[in-house]
N, C-alpha and C. Protein backbone atom coordinates (compact mmCIF):
# COMPACT_ATOMS: atom_id res chain seq x y z
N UNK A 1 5.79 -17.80 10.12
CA UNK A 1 6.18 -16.41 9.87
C UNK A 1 5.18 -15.48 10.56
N UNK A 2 5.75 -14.34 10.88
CA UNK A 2 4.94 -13.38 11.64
C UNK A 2 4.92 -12.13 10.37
N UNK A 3 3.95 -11.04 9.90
CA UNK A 3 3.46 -10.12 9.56
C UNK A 3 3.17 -8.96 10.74
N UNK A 4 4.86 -8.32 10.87
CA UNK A 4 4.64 -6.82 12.12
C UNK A 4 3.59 -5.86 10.77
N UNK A 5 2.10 -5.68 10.90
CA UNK A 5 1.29 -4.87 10.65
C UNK A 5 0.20 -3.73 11.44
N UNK A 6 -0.07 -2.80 11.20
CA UNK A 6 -0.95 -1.82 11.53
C UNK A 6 -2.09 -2.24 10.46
N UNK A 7 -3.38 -1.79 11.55
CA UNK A 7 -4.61 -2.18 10.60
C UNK A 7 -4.89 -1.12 9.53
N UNK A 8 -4.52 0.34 9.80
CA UNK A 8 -4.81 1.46 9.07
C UNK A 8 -3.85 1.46 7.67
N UNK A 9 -2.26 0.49 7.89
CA UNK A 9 -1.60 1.02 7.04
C UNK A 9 -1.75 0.55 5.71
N UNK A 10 -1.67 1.18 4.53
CA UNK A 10 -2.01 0.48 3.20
C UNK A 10 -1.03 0.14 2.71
N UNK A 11 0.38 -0.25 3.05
CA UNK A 11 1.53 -0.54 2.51
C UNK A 11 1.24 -2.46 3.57
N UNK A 12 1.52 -1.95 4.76
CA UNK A 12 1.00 -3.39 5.25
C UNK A 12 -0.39 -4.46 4.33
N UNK A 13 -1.51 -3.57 4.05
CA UNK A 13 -2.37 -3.95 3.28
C UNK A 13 -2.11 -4.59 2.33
N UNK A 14 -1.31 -4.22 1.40
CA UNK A 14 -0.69 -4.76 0.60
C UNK A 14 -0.11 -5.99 0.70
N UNK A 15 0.55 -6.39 2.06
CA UNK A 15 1.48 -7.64 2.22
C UNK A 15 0.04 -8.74 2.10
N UNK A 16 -1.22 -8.51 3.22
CA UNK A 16 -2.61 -9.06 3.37
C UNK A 16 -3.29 -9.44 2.33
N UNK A 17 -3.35 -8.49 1.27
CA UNK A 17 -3.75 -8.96 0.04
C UNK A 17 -3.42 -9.69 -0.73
N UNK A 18 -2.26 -9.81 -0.68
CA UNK A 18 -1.49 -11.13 -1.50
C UNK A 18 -1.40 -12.25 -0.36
N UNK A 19 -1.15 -12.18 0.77
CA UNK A 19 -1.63 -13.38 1.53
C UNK A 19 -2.93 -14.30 0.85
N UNK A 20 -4.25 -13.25 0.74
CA UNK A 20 -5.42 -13.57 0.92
C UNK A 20 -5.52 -14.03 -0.95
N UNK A 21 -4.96 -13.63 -2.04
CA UNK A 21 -5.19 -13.89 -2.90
C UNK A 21 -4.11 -15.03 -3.05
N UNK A 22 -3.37 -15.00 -2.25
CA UNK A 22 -2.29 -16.72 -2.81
C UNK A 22 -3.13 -17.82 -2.23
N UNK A 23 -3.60 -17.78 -1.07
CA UNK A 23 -4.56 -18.92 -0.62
C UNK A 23 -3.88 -19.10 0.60
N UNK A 24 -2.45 -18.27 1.18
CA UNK A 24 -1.50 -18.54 2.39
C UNK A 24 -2.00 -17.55 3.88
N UNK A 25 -3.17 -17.16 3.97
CA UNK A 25 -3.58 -16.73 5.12
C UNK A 25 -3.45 -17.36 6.23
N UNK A 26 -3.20 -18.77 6.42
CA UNK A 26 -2.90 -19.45 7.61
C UNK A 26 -1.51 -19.39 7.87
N UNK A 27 -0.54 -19.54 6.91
CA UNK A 27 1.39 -19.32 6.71
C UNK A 27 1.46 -18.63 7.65
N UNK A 28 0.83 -17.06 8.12
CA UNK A 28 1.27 -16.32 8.54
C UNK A 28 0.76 -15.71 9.43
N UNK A 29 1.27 -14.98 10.64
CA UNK A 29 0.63 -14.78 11.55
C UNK A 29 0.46 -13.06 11.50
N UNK A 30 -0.35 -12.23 11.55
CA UNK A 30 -0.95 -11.19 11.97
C UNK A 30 -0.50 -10.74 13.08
N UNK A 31 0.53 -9.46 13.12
CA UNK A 31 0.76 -9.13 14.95
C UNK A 31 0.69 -7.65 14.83
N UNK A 32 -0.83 -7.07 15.08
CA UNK A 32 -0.64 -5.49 14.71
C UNK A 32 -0.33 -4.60 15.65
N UNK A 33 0.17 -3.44 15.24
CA UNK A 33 1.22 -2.53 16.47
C UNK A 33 0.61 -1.35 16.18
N UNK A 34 0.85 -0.64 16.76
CA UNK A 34 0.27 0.71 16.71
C UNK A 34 1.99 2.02 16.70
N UNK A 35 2.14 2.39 15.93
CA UNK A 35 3.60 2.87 15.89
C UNK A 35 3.40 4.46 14.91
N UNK A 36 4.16 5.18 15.38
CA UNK A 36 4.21 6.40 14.19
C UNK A 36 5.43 6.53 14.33
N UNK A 37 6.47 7.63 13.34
CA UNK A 37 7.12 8.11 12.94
C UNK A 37 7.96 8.73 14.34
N UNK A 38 7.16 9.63 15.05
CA UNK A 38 7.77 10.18 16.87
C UNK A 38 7.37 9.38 17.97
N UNK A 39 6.98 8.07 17.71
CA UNK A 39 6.65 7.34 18.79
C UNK A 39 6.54 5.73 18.36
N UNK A 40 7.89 5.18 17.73
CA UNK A 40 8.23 4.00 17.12
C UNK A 40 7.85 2.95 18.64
N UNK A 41 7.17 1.98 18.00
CA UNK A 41 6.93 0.65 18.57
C UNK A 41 8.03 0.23 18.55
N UNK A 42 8.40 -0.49 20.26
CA UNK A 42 9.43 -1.16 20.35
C UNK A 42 9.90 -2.71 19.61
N UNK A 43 8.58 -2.73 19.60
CA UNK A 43 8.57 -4.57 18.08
C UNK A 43 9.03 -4.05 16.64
N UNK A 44 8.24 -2.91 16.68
CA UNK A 44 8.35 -2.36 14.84
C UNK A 44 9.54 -2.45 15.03
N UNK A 45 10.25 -1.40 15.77
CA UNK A 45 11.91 -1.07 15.75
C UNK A 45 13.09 -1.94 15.46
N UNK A 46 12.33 -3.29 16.24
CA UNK A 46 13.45 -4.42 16.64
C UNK A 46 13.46 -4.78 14.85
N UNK A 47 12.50 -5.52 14.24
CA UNK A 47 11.73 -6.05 13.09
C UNK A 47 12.68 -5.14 12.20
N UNK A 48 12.25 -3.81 12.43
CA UNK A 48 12.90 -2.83 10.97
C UNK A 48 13.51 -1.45 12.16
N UNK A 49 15.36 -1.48 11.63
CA UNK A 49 15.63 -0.63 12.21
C UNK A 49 14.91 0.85 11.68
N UNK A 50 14.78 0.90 11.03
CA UNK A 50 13.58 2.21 10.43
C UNK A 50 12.84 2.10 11.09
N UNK A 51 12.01 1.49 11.89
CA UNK A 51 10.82 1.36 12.42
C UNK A 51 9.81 1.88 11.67
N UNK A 52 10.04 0.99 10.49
CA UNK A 52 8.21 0.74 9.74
C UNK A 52 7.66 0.10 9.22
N UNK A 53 6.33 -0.39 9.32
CA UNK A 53 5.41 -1.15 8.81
C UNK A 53 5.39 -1.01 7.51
N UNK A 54 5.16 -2.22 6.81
CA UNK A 54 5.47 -3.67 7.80
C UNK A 54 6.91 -4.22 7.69
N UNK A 55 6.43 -5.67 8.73
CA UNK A 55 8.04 -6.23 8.50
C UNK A 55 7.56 -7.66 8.52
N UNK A 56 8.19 -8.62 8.04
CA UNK A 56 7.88 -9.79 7.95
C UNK A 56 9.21 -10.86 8.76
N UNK A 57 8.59 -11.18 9.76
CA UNK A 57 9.49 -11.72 10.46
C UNK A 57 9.64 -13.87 10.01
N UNK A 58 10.69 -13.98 10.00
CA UNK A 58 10.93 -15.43 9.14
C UNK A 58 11.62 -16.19 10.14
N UNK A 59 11.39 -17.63 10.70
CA UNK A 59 11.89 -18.44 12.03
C UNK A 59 13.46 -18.55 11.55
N UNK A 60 14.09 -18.63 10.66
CA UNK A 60 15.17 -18.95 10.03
C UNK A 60 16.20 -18.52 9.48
N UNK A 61 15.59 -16.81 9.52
CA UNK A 61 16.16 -16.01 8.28
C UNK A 61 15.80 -14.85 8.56
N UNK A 62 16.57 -13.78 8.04
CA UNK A 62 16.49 -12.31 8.70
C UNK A 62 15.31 -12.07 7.88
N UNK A 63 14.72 -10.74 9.17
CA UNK A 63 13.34 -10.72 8.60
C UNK A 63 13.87 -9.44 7.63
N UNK A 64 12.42 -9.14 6.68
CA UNK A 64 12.17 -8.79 5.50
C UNK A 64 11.39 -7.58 5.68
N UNK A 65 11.63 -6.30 5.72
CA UNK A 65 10.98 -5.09 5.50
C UNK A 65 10.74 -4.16 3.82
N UNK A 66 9.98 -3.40 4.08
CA UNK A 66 9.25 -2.81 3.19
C UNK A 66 8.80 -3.41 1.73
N UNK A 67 7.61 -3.07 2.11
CA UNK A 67 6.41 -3.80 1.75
C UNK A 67 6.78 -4.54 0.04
N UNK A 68 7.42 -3.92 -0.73
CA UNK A 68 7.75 -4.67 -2.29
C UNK A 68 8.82 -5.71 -2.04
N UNK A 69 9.72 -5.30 -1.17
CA UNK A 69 10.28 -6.45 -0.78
C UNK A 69 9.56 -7.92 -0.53
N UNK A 70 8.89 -7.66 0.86
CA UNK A 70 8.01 -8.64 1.27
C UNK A 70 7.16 -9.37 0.24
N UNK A 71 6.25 -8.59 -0.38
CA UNK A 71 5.13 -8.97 -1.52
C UNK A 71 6.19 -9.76 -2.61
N UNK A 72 7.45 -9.27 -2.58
CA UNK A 72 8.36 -9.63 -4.01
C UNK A 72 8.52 -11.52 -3.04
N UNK A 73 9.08 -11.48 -2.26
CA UNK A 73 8.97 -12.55 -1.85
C UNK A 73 8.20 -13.59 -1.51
N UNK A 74 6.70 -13.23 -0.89
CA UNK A 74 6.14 -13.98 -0.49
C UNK A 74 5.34 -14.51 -1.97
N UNK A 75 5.50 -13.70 -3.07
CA UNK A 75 5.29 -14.35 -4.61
C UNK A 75 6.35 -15.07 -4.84
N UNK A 76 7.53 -15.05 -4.82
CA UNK A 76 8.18 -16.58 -5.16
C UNK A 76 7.81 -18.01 -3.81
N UNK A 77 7.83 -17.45 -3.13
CA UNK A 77 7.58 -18.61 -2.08
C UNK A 77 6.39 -19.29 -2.38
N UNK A 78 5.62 -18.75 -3.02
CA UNK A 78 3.95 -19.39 -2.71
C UNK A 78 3.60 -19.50 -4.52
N UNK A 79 4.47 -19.27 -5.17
CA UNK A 79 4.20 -18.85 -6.54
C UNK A 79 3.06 -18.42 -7.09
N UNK A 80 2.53 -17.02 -6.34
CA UNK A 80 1.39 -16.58 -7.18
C UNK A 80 1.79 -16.14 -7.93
N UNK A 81 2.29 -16.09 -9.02
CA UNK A 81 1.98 -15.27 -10.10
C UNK A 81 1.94 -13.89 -10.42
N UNK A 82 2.27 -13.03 -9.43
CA UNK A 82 2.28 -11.71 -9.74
C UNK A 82 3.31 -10.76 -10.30
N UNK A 83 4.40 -10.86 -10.06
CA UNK A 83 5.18 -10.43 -10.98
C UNK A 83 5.47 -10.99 -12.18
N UNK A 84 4.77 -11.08 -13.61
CA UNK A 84 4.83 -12.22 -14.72
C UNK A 84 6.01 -11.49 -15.54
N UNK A 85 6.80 -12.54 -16.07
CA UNK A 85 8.00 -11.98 -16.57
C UNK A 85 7.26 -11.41 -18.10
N UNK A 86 6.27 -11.34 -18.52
CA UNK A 86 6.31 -10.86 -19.85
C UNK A 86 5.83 -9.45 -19.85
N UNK A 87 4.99 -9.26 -18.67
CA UNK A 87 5.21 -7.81 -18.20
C UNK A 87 5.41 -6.45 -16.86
N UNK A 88 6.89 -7.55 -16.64
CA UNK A 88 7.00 -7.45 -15.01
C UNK A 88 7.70 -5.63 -15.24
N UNK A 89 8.01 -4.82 -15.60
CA UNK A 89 8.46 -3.65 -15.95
C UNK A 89 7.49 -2.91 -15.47
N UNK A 90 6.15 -3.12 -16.41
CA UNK A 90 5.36 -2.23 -16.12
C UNK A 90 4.30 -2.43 -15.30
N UNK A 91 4.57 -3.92 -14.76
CA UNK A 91 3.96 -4.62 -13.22
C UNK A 91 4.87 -3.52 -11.70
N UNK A 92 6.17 -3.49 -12.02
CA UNK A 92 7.29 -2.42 -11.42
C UNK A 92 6.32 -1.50 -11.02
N UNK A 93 6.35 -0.89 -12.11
CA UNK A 93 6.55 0.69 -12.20
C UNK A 93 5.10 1.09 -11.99
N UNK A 94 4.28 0.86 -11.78
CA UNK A 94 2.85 0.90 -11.70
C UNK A 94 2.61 0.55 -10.14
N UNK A 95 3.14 -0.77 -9.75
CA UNK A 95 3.45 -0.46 -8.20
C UNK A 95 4.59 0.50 -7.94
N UNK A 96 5.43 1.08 -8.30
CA UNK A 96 6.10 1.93 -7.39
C UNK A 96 5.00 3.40 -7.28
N UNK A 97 4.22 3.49 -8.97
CA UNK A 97 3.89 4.62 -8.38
C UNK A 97 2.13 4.42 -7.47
N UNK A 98 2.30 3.47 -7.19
CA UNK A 98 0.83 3.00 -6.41
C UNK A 98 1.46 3.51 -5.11
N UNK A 99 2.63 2.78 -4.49
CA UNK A 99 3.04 3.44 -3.58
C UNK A 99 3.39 4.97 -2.99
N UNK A 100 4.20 6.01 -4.60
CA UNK A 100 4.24 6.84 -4.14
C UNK A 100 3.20 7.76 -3.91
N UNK A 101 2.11 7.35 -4.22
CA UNK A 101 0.47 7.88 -3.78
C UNK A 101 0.23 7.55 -2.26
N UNK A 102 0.56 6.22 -2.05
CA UNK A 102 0.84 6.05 -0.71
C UNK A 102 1.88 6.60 0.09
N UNK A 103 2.76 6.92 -0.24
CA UNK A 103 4.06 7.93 0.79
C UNK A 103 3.39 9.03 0.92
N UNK A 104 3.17 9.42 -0.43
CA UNK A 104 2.72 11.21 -0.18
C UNK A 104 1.31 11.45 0.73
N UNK A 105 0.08 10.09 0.64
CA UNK A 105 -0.73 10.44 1.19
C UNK A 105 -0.58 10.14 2.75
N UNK A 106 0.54 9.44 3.08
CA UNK A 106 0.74 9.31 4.95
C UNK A 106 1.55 10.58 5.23
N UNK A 107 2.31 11.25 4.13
CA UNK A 107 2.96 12.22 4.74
C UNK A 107 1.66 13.35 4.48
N UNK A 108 0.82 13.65 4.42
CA UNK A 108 -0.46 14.71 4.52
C UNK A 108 -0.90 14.41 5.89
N UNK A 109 -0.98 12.81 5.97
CA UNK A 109 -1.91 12.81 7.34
C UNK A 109 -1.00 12.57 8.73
N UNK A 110 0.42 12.39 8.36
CA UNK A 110 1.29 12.60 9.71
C UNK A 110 1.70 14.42 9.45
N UNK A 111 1.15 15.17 8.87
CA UNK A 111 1.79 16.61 8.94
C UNK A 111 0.83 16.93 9.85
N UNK A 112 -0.55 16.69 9.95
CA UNK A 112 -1.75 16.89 11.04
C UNK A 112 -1.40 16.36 12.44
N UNK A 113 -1.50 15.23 12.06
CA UNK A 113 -1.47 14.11 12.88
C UNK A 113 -0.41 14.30 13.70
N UNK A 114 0.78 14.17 13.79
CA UNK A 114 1.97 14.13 14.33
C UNK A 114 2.70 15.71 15.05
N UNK A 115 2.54 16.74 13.96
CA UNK A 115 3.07 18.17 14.04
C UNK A 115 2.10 18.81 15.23
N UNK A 116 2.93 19.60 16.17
CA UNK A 116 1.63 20.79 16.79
C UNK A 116 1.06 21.69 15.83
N UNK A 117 -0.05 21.79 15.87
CA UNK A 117 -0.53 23.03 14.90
C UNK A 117 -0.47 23.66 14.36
N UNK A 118 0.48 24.77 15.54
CA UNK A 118 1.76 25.82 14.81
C UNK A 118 2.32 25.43 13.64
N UNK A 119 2.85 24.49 14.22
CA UNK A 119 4.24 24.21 13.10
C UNK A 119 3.81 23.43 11.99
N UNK A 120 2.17 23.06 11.64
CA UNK A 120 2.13 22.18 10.33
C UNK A 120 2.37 23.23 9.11
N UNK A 121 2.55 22.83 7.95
CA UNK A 121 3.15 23.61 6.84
C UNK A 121 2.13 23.27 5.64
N UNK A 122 1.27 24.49 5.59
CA UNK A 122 0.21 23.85 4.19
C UNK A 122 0.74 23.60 2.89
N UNK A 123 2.02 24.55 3.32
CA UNK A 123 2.30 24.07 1.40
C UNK A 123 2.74 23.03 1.04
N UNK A 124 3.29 22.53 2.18
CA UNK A 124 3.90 20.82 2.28
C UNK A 124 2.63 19.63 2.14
N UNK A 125 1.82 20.23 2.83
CA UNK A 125 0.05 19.65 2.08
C UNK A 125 0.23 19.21 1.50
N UNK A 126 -0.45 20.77 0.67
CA UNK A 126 -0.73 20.74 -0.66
C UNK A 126 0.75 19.92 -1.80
N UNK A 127 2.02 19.98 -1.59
CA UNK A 127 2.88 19.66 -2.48
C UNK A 127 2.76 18.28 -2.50
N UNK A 128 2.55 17.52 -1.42
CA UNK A 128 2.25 16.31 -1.52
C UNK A 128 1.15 15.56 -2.11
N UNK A 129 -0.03 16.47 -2.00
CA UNK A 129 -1.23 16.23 -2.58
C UNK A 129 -1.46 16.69 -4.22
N UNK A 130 -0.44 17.42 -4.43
CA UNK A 130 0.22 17.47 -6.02
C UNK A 130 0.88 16.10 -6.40
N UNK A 131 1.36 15.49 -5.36
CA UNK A 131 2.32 14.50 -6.78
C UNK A 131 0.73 13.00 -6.67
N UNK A 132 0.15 13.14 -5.69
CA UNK A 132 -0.97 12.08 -5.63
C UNK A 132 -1.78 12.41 -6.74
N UNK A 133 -1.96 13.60 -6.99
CA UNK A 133 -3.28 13.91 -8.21
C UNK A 133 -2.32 13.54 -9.28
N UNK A 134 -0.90 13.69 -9.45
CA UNK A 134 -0.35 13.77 -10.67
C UNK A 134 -0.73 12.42 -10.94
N UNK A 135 -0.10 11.26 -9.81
CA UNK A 135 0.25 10.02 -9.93
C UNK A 135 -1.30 9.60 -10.55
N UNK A 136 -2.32 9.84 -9.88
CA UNK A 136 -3.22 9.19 -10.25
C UNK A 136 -3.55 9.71 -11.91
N UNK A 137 -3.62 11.64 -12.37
CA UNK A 137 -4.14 11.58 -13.57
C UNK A 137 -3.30 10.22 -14.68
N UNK A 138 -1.95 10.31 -14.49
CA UNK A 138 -1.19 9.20 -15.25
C UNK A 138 -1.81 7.75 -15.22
N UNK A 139 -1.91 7.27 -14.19
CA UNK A 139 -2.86 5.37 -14.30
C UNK A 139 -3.73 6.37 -15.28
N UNK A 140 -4.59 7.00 -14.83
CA UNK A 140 -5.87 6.74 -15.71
C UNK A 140 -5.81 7.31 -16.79
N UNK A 141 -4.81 8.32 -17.18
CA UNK A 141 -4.50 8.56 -18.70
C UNK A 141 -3.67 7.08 -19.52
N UNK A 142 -2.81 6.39 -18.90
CA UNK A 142 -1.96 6.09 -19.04
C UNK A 142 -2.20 4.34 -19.15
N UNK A 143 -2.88 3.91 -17.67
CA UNK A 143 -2.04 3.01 -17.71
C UNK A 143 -3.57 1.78 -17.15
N UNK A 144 -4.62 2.16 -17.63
CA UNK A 144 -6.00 1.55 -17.52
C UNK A 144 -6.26 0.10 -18.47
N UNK A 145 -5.14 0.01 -19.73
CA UNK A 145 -5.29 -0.98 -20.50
C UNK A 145 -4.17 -2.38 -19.61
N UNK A 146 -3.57 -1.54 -18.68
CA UNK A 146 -2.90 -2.91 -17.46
C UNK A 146 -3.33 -3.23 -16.52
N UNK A 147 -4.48 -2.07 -15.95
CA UNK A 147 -5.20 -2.53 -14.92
C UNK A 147 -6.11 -3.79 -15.30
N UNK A 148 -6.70 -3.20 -16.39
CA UNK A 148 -7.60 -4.18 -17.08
C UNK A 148 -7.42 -5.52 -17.38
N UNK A 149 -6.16 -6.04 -17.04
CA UNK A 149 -5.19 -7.00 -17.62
C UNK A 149 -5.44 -8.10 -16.59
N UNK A 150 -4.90 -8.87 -16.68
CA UNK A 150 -4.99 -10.37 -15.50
C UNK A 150 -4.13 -9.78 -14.41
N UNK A 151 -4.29 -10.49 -12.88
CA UNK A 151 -4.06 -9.34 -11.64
C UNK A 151 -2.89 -9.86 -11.50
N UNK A 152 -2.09 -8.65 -11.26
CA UNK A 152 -0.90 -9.11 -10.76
C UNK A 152 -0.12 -7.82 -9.79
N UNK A 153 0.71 -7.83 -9.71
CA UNK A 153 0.78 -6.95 -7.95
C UNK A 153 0.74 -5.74 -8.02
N UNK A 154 0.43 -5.03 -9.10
CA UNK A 154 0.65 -3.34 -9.49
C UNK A 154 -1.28 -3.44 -8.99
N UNK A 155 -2.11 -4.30 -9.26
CA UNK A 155 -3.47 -3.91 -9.38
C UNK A 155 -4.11 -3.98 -8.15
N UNK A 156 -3.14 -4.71 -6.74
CA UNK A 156 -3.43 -4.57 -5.48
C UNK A 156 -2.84 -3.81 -4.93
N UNK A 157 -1.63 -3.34 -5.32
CA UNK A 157 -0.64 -1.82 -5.07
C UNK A 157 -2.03 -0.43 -5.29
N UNK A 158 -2.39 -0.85 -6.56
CA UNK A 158 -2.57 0.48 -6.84
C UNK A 158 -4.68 0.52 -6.08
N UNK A 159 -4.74 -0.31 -5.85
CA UNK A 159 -6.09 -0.65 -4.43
C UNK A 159 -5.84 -0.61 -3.66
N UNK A 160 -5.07 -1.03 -2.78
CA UNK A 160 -4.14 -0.19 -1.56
C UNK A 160 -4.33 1.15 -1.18
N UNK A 161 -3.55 1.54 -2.76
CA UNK A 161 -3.17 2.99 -2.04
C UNK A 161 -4.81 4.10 -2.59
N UNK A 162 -5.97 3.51 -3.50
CA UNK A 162 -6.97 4.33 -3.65
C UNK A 162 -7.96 4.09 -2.77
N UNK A 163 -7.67 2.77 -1.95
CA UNK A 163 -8.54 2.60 -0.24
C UNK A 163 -8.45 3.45 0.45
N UNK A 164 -6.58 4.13 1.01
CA UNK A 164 -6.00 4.26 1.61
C UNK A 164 -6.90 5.97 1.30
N UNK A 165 -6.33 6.73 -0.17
CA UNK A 165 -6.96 7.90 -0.30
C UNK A 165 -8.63 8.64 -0.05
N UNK A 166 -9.51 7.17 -0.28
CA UNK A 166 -10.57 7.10 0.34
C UNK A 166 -10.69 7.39 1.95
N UNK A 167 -9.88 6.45 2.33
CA UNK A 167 -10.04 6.15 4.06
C UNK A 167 -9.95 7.45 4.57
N UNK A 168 -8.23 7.93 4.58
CA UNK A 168 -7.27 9.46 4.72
C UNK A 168 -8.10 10.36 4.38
N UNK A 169 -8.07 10.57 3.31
CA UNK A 169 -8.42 11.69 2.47
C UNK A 169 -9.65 12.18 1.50
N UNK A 170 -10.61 11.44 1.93
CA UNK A 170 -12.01 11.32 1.08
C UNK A 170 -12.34 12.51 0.70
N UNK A 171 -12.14 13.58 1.55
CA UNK A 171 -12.97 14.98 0.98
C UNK A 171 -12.43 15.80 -0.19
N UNK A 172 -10.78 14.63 -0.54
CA UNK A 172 -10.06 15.22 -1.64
C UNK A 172 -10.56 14.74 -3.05
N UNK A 173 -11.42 13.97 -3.06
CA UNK A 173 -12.11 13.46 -4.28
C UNK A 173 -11.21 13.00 -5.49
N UNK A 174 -10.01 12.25 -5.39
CA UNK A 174 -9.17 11.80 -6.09
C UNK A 174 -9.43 11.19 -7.52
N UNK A 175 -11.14 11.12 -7.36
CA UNK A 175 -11.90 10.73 -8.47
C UNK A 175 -12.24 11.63 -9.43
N UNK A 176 -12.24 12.93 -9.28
CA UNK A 176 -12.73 14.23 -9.74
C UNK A 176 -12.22 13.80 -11.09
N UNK A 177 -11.59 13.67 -11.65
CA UNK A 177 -11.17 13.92 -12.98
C UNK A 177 -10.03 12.26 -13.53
N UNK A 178 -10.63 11.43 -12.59
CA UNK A 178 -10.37 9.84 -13.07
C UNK A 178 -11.49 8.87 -13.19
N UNK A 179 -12.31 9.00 -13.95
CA UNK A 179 -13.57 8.25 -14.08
C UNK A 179 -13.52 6.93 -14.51
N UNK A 180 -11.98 6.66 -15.10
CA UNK A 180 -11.81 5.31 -15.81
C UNK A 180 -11.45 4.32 -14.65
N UNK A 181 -10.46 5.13 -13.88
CA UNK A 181 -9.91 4.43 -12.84
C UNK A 181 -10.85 4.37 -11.34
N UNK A 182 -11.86 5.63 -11.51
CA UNK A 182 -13.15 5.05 -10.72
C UNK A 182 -13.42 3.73 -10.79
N UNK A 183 -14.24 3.80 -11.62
CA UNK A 183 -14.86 2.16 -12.59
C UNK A 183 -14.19 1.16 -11.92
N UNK A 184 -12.84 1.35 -12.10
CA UNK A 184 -11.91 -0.04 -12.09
C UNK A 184 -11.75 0.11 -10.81
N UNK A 185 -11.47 0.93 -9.72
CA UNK A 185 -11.57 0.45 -8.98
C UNK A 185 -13.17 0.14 -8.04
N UNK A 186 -13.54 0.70 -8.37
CA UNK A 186 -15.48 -0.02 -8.03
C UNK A 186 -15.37 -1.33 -7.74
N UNK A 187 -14.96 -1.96 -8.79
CA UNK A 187 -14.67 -3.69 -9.25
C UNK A 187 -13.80 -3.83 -8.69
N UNK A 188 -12.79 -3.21 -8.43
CA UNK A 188 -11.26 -4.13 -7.46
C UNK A 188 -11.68 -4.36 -6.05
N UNK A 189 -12.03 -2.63 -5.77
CA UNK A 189 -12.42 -2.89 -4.54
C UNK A 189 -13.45 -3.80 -3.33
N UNK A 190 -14.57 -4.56 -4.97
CA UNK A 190 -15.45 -5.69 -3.89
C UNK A 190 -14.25 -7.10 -4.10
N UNK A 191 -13.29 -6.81 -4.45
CA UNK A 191 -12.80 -8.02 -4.37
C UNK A 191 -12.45 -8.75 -2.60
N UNK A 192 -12.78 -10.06 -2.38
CA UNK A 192 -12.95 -10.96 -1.13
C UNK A 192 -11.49 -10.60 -0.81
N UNK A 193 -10.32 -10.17 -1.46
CA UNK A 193 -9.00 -9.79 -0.42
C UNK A 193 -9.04 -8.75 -0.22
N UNK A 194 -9.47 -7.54 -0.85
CA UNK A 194 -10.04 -5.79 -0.37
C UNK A 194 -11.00 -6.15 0.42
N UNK A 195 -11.78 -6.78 0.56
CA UNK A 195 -12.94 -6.32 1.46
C UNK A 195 -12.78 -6.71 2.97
N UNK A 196 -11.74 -8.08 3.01
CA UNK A 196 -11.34 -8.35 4.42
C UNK A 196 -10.19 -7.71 4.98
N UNK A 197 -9.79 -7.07 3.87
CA UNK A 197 -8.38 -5.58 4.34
C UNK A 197 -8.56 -4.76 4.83
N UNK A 198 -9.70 -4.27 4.50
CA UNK A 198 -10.36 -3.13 4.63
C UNK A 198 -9.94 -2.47 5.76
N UNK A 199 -9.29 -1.18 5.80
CA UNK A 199 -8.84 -0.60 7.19
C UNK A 199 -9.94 0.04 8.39
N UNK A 200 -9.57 0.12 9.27
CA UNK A 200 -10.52 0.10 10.30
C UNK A 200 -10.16 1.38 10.91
């Protein structure tokens, strides 16, 4: 199997981390592209008519895009353990909103990144950087007694996407007013599959 990934992206990250925590880092092959949103890679494209990272390409079988998909699969194939049926709901929903911290924080840095100058829109920023503070006050009001829990795919979802806000967005201090979910991630983040993820 091939892994279409970008080194920066934290949704790809995600597929890596569960590679690296199932023990299947050799299964799969690494092929990173360099692609945005106005200037789609001709591999990304083929892989995912969306053209986006990642995509998981299979010798046998149509390949497999976006990233819960992939992760949903490459946990039955290899049976790690991460979606556990006794609390796969709020294993769900804890990765979806790990991710939507991750949507909102690539759409901040493709409004720079991508837009001419003129035309970037601060309030579109800032609105995006509203639902990231929301998402995060909730884990750490909310949802710190599951982090705390035995790992399963919401707790590399949701390291992913507070790498990702680090990496992007550091001067936004996403920590300001999450001290619990600091902590926890302190400890996630020296973990041996975060630390060889680590975006570049």
């Amino acid at each position: 199997m091939q892994l279409i990934s970008a080194k920066a992206s934290p949704f790809a990250r995600k597929v890596k981390v569960v590679l690296h925590e199932a023990g299947q880092t050799d299964t799969v092959e690494i092929v990173e592209r360099m692609t945005t949103a106005t200037d789609t890679d001709p591999e990304v494209a083929a892989a995912n008519p969306a053209g986006k990272i990642p995509a998981l390409i299979r010798p046998d079988s149509p390949t497999l895009y976006d990233s819960r998909v992939i992760c949903r699969y490459l946990d039955a194939t290899f049976g790690a353990g991460l979606y556990p049926d006794s609390r796969l709901w709020e294993t769900l929903t804890l990765e979806a909103t790990a991710d939507a911290i991750m949507d909102a924080a690539l759409l901040m840095v493709y409004e720079r990144r991508v837009r001419p100058p003129e035309k970037v829109f601060e309030g579109w920023i800032e609105a995006q950087w509203a639902k990231v503070a929301r998402c995060v006050q909730a884990v750490n009001e909310r949802w710190m007694s599951h982090l705390n829990g035995p790992l399963d795919m919401s707790h590399i979802a949701m390291g992913c996407a507070l790498g990702y806000l680090d990496f992007r967005l550091g001067d936004r201090n996403w920590r300001a007013d999450a001290g619990a979910l600091d902590d926890w991630f302190a400890v996630f983040s020296a973990r041996e599959s975060m630390q060889v993820t680590a975006p570049e």
